[in-house]
Protein backbone atom coordinates (compact mmCIF):
# COMPACT_ATOMS: atom_id res chain seq x y z
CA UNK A 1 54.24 113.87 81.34
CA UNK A 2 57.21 115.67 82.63
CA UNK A 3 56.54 115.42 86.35
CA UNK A 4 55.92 111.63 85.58
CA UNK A 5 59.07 111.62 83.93
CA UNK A 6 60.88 113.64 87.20
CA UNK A 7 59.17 110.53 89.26
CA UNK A 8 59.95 107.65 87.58
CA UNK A 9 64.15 108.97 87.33
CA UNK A 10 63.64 109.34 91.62
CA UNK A 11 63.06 106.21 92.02
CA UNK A 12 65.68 104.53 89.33
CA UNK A 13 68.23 106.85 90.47
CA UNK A 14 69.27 104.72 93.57
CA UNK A 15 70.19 101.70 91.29
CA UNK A 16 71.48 104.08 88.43
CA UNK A 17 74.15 105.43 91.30
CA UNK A 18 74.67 102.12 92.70
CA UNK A 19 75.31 100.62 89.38
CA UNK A 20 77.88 103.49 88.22
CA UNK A 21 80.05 102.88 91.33
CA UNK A 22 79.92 99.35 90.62
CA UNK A 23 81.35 100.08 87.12
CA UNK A 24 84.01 102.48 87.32
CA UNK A 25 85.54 100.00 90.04
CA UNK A 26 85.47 97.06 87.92
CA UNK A 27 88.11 96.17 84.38
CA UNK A 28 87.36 92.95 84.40
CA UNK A 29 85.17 91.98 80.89
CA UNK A 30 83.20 88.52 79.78
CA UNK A 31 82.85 87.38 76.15
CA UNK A 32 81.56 90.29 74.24
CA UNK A 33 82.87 92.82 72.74
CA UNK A 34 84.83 96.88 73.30
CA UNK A 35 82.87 99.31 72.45
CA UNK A 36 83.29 103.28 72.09
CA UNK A 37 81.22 104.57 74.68
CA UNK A 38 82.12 108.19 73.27
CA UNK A 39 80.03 107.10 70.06
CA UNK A 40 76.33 106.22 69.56
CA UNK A 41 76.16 102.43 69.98
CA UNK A 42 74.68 100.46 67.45
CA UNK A 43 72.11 97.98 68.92
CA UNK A 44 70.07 95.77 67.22
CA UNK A 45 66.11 95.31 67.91
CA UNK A 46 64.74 92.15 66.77
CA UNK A 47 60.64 91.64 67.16
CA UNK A 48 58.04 89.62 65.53
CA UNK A 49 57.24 92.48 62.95
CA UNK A 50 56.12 90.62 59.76
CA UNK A 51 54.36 87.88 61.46
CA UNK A 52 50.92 86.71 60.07
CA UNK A 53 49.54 87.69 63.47
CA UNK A 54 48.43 91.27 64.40
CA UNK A 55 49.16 90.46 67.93
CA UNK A 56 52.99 90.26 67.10
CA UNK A 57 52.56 93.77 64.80
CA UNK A 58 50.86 95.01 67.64
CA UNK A 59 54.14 93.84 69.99
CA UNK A 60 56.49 94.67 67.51
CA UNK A 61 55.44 98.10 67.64
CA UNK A 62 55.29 98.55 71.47
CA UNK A 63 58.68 97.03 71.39
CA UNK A 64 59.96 99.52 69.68
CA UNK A 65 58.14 102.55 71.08
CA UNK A 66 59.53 101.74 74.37
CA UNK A 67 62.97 101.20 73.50
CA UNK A 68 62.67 104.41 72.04
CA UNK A 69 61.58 105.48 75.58
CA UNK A 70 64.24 104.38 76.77
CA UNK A 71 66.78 105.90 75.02
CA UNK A 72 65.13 109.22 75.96
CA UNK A 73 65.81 108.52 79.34
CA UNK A 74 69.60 107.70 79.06
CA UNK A 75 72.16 110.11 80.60
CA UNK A 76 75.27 110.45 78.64
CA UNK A 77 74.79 107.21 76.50
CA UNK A 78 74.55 107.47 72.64
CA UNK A 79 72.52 104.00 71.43
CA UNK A 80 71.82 103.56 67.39
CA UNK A 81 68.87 101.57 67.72
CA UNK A 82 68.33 99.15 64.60
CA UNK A 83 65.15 97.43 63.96
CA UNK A 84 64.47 93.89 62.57
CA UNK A 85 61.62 91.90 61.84
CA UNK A 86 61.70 87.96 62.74
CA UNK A 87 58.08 87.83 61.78
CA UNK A 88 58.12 85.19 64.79
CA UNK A 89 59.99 82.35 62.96
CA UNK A 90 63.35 80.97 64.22
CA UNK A 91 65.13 81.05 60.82
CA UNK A 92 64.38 84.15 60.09
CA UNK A 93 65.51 85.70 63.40
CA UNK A 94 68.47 83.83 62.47
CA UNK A 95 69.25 85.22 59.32
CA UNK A 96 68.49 88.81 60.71
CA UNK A 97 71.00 88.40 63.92
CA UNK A 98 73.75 87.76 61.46
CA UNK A 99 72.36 90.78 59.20
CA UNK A 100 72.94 93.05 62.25
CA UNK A 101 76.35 91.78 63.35
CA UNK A 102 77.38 92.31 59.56
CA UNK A 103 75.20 96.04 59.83
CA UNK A 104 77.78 96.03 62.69
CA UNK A 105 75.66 95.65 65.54
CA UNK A 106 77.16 95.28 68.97
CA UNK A 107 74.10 93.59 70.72
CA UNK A 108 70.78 92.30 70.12
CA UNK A 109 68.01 92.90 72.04
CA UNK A 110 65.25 90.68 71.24
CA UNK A 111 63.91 88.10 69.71
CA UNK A 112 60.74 87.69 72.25
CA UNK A 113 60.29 83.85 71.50
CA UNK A 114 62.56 81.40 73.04
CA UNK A 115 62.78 79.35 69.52
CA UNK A 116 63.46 82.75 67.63
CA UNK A 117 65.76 83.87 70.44
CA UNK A 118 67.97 80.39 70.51
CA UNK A 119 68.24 80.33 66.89
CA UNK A 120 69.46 84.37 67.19
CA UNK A 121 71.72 83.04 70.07
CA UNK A 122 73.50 79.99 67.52
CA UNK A 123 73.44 82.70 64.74
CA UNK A 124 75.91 84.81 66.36
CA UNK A 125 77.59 82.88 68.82
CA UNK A 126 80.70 82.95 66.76
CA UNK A 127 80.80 86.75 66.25
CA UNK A 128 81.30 87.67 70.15
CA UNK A 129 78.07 89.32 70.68
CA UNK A 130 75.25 88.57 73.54
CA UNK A 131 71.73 88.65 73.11
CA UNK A 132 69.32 90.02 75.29
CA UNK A 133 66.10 87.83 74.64
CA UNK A 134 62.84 88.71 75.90
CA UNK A 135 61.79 84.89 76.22
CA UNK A 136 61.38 84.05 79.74
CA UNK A 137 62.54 80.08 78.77
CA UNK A 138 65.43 79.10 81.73
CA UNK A 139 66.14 76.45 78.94
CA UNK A 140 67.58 78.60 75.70
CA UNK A 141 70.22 80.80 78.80
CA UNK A 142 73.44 80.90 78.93
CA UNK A 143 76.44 80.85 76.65
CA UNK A 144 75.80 84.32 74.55
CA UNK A 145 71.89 84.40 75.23
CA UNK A 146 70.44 86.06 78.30
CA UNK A 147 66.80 86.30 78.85
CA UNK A 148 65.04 89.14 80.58
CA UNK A 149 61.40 87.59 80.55
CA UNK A 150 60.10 86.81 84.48
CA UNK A 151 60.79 83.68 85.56
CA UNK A 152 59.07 81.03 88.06
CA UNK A 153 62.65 80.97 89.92
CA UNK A 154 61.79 84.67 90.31
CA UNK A 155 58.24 84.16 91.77
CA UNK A 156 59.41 81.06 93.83
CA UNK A 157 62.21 82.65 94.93
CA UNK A 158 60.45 85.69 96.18
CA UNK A 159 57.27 83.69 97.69
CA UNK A 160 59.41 80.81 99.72
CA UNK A 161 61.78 83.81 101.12
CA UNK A 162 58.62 85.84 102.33
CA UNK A 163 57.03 82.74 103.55
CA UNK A 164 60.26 82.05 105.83
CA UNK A 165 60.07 85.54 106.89
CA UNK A 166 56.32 84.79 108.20
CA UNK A 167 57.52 81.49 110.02
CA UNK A 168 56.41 79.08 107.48
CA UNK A 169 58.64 76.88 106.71
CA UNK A 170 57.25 73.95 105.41
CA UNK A 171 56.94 73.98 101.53
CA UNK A 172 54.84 71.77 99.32
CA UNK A 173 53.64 72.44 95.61
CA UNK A 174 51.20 71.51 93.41
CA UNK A 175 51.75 71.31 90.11
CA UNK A 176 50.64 69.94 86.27
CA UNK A 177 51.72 67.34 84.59
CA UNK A 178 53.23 69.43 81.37
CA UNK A 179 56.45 71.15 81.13
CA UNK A 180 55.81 74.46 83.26
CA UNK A 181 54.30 72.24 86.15
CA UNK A 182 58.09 70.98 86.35
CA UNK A 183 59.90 73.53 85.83
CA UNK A 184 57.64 75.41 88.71
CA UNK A 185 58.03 72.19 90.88
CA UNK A 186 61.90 72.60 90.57
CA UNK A 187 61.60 76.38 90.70
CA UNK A 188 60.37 76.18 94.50
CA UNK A 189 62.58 73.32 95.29
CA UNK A 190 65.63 75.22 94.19
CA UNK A 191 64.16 78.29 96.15
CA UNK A 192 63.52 76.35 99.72
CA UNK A 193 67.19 74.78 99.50
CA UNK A 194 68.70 78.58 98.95
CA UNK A 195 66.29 80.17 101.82
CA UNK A 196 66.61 76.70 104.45
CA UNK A 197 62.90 76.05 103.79
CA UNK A 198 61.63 72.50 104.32
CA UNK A 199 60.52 71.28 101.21
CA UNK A 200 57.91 68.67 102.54
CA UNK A 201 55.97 67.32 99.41
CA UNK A 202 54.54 67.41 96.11
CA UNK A 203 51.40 66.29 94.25
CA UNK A 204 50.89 66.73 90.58
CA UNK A 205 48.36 66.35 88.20
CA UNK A 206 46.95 66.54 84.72
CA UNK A 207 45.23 69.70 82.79
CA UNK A 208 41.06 68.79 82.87
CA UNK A 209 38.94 69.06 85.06
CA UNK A 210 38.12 65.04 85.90
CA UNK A 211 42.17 64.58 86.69
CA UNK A 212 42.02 67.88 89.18
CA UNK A 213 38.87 66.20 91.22
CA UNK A 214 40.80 63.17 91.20
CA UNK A 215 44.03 64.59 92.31
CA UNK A 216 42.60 66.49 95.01
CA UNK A 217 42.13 63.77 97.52
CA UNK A 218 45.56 62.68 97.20
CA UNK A 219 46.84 66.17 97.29
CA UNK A 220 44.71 66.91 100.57
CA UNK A 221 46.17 64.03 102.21
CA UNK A 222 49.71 64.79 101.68
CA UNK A 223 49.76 67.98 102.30
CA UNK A 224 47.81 67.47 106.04
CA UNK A 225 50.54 64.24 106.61
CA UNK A 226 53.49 66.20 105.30
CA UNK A 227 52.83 69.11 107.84
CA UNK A 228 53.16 71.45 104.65
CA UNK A 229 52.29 75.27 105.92
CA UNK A 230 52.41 77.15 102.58
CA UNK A 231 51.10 75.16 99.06
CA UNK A 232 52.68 76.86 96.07
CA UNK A 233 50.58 76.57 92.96
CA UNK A 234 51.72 77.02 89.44
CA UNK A 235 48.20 77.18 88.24
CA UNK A 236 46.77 80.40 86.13
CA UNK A 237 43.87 82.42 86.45
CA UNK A 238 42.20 80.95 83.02
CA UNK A 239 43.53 77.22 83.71
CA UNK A 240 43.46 75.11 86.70
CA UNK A 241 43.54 77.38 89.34
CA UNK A 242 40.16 78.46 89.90
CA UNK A 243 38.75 74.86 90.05
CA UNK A 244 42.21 73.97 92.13
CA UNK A 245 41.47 75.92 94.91
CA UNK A 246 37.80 75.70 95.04
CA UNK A 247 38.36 71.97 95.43
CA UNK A 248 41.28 72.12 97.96
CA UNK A 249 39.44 74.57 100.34
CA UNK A 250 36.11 72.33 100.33
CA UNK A 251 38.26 69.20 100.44
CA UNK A 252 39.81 70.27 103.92
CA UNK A 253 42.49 72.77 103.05
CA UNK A 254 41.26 75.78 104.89
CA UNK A 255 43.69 78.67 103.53
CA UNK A 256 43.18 80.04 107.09
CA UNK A 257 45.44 77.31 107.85
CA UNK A 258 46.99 76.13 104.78
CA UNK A 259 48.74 79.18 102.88
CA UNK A 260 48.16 79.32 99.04
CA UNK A 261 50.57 80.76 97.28
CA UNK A 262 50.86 81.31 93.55
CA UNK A 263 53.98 81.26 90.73
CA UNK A 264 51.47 82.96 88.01
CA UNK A 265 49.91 86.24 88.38
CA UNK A 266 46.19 85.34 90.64
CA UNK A 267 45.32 89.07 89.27
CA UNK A 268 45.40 88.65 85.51
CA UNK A 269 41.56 88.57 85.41
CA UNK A 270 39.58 90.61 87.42
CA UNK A 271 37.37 87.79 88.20
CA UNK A 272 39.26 85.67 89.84
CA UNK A 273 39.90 87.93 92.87
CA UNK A 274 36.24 87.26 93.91
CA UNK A 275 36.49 83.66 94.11
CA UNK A 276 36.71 81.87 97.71
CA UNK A 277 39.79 79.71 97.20
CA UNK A 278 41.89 82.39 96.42
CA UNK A 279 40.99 84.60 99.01
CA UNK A 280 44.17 84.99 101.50
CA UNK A 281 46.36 83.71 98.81
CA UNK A 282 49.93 85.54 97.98
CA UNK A 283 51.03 85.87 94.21
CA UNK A 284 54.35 88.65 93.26
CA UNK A 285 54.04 91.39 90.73
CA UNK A 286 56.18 93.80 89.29
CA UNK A 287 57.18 97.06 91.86
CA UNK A 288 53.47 98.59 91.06
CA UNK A 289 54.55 102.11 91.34
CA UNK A 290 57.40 101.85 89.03
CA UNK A 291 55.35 99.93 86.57
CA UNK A 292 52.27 102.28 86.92
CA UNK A 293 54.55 105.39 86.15
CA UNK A 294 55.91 103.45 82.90
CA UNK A 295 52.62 103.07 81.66
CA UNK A 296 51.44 106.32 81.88
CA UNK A 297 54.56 108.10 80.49
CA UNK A 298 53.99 105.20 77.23
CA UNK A 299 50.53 106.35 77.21
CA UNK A 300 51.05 110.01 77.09
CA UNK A 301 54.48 109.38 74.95
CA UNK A 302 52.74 107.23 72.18
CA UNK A 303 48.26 107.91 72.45
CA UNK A 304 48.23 103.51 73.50
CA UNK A 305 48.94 101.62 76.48
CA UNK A 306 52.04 99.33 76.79
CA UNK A 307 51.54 95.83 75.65
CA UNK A 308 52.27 93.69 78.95
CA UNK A 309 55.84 92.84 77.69
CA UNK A 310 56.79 96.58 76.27
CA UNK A 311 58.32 96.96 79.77
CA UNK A 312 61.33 94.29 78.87
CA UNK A 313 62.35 96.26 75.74
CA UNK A 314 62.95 99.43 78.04
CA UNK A 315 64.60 97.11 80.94
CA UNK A 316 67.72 96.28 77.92
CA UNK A 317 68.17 99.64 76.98
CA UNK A 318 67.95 100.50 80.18
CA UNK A 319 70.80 97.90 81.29
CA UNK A 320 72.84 98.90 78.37
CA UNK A 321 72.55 102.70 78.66
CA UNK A 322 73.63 102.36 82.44
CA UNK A 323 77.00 100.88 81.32
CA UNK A 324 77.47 102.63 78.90
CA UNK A 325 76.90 105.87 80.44
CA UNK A 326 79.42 104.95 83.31
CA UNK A 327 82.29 104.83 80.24
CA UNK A 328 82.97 101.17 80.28
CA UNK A 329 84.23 100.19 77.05
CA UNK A 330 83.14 96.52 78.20
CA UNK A 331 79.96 97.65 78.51
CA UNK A 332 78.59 95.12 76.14
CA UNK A 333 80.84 91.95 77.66
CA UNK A 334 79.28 89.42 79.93
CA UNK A 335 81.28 90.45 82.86
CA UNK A 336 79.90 93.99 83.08
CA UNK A 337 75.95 93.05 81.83
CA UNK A 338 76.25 90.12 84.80
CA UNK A 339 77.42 93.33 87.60
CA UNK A 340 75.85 92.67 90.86
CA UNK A 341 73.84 96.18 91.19
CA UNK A 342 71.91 95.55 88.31
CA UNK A 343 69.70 97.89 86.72
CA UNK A 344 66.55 99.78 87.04
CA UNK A 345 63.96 98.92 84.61
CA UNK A 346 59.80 99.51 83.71
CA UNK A 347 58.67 97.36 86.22
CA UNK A 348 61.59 97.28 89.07
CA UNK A 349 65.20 96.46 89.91
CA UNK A 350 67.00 93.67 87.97
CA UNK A 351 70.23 91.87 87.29
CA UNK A 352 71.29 89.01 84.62
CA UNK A 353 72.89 86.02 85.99
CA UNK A 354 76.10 84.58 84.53
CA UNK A 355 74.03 81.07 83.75
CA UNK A 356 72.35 83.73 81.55
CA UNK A 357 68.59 83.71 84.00
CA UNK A 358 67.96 87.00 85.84
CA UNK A 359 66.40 87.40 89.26
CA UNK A 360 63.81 90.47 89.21
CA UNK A 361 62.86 92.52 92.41
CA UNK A 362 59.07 91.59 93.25
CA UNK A 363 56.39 92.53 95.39
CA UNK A 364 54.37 90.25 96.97
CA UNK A 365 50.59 90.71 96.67
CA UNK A 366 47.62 88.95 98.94
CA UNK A 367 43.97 88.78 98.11
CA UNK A 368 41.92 89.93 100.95
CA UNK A 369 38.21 90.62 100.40
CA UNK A 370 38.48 90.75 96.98
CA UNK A 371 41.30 93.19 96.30
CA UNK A 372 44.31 92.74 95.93
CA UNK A 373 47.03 94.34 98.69
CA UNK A 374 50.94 94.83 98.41
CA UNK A 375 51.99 92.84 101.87
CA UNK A 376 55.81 93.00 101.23
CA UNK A 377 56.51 95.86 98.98
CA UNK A 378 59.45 95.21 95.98
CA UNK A 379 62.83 96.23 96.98
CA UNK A 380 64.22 99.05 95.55
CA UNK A 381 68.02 98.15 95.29
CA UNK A 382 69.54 94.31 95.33
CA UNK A 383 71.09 95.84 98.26
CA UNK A 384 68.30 96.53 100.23
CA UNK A 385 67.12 93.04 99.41
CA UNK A 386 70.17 92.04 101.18
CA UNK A 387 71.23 90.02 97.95
């Protein structure tokens, strides 16, 4: 456990140093408010404890046990970490954000769902504190709320710049019909116009199977007239994209020549890597050796493996420790959370945006014979990202 320990500070150091610099040189502070960084800090936890589902006890709990990991990484910083349970409803979490500001809490980190995490977000809004939400909703950022959850602007981000970097520049997506098919259609769009990618076309079309074998004529036809070179896909591995690709590649669409490319994680069942459509494809995933090492000091820390989204519990703490640590009595203000280092978290280098979104360092992954290989590794520092 230690030596994982010893690894896992290496690698966050570079960011941790980056990120002090960055704050000793800076006085200017956001909405939020001054804190005494000489004194523990009380923080507020909010998670679905309470809930009529065991999933959210089970989150709850890994929630908490890797906050408390985090904590027992910080250097210097002093956090009182507070727990309360939303049980998953949006009036409760409510009701519990303004408990914690009148407990005296100084942040909340938490609620995980973006209805919970809004609500949180109006609760307090008049009480100058932020909220760190683990919803990964674009809609419910900004004013006090930032989100921490992964984002499609993340993926598409990451995927179009990679694809320019390969000399494909043409971008076209194909998307459903519902609300994340959108949001990853203008995902990608708002990627190719910040990386000068051509973003040729789009086809879209509804969740069953008889509206996919529909679409796919149509969506063969424009992609071969549009001259697209790379097809981005917001499809999942237990949706549409397993019958989506199938039917592109036997429709015409060699991925030889046509570069899939994926906003969702093509990995999330092991299945899925041994079907033909996908093969060549490119998805992004967390910095794999940061998040391995994560998971293996939770397992040995706490006898259980990480819930999937323990990892954005540490990443606030994290965040928060770093400023706080550097003796920045704005620590807590929207000026000093938005810095332009950012932090080191479970699963890589990140940074909250003032519209309250963050962008996340990713790798970028492509299935070749049934396994999946790291072809651009995630950057280390937003600096060597050259961001």
């Amino acid at each position: 456990m230690f030596a994982l320990l010893k690894s896992l500070r290496k690698i966050m150091r570079p960011v941790g140093a980056l990120t002090a610099v960055a704050l000793l040189a800076a006085c200017q502070t956001g909405g939020g408010p001054t804190i005494n960084t000489g004194r523990a800090v009380p923080v507020a936890l909010l998670v679905p404890g309470g809930s009529e589902k065991p999933s959210d006890t089970l989150l709850a709990r890994s929630l908490e046990n890797a906050a408390r990991l985090a904590i027992s990484d910080l250097n210097g910083a002093k956090i009182d970490l507070r727990i309360y349970n939303t049980a998953g409803d949006a009036s409760q979490a409510a009701v519990v954000a303004r408990e914690a500001v009148n407990d005296g809490a100084k942040l909340i980190l938490g609620p995980l769902y973006s209805h919970s995490s809004s609500a949180a977000g109006v609760a307090v809004a008049g009480r100058n504190v932020n909220v760190l939400s683990f919803s990964n909703n674009p809609a419910i950022a900004g004013n006090n709320v930032f989100i921490l959850g992964a984002t499609f602007q993340n993926a598409a981000d990451r995927l179009v710049s990679y694809s320019m970097a390969t000399g494909r520049t043409d971008v076209m997506v194909v998307h459903d019909s519902g609300v994340a098919g959108e949001l990853g259609r203008a995902s990608v769009a708002n990627a190719a116009a910040k990386y000068g990618a051509n973003f040729v076309a789009s086809e879209v079309y509804d969740l069953s199977q008889n509206s996919i074998v529909q679409a796919t004529p149509n969506i063969t036809k424009t992609a071969r007239e549009s001259g697209a070179d790379t097809i981005i896909m917001n499809a999942t591995v237990d949706g549409a994209l397993p019958l989506l690709t199938q039917l592109m590649s036997e429709n015409g669409l060699d991925p030889q020549k046509f570069q899939y490319a994926g906003l969702t994680r093509w990995d999330a069942l092991p299945g899925t890597l041994a079907l033909p459509g996908v093969q060549g494809g490119w998805f992004t995933l967390p910095d794999p050796g940061v998040k391995n090492q994560f998971e293996a000091r939770y397992q040995a820390a706490f006898g259980e493996a990480p819930h999937a989204l323990a990892h954005l519990s540490y990443d606030g703490i994290a965040a928060v420790g770093a400023l706080i640590a550097a003796g920045d009595k704005g620590a807590l203000t929207a000026a000093s959370l938005t810095q332009p280092n950012g932090f080191a978290g479970a699963s890589g280098v990140f940074r909250l945006k003032a519209d309250g979104t963050n962008e996340r360092g990713l790798a970028v992954a492509q299935i070749v014979n049934n396994e999946v290989l790291i072809v651009s590794p995630a950057p280390r520092s937003f600096l060597d990202a050259g961001l």
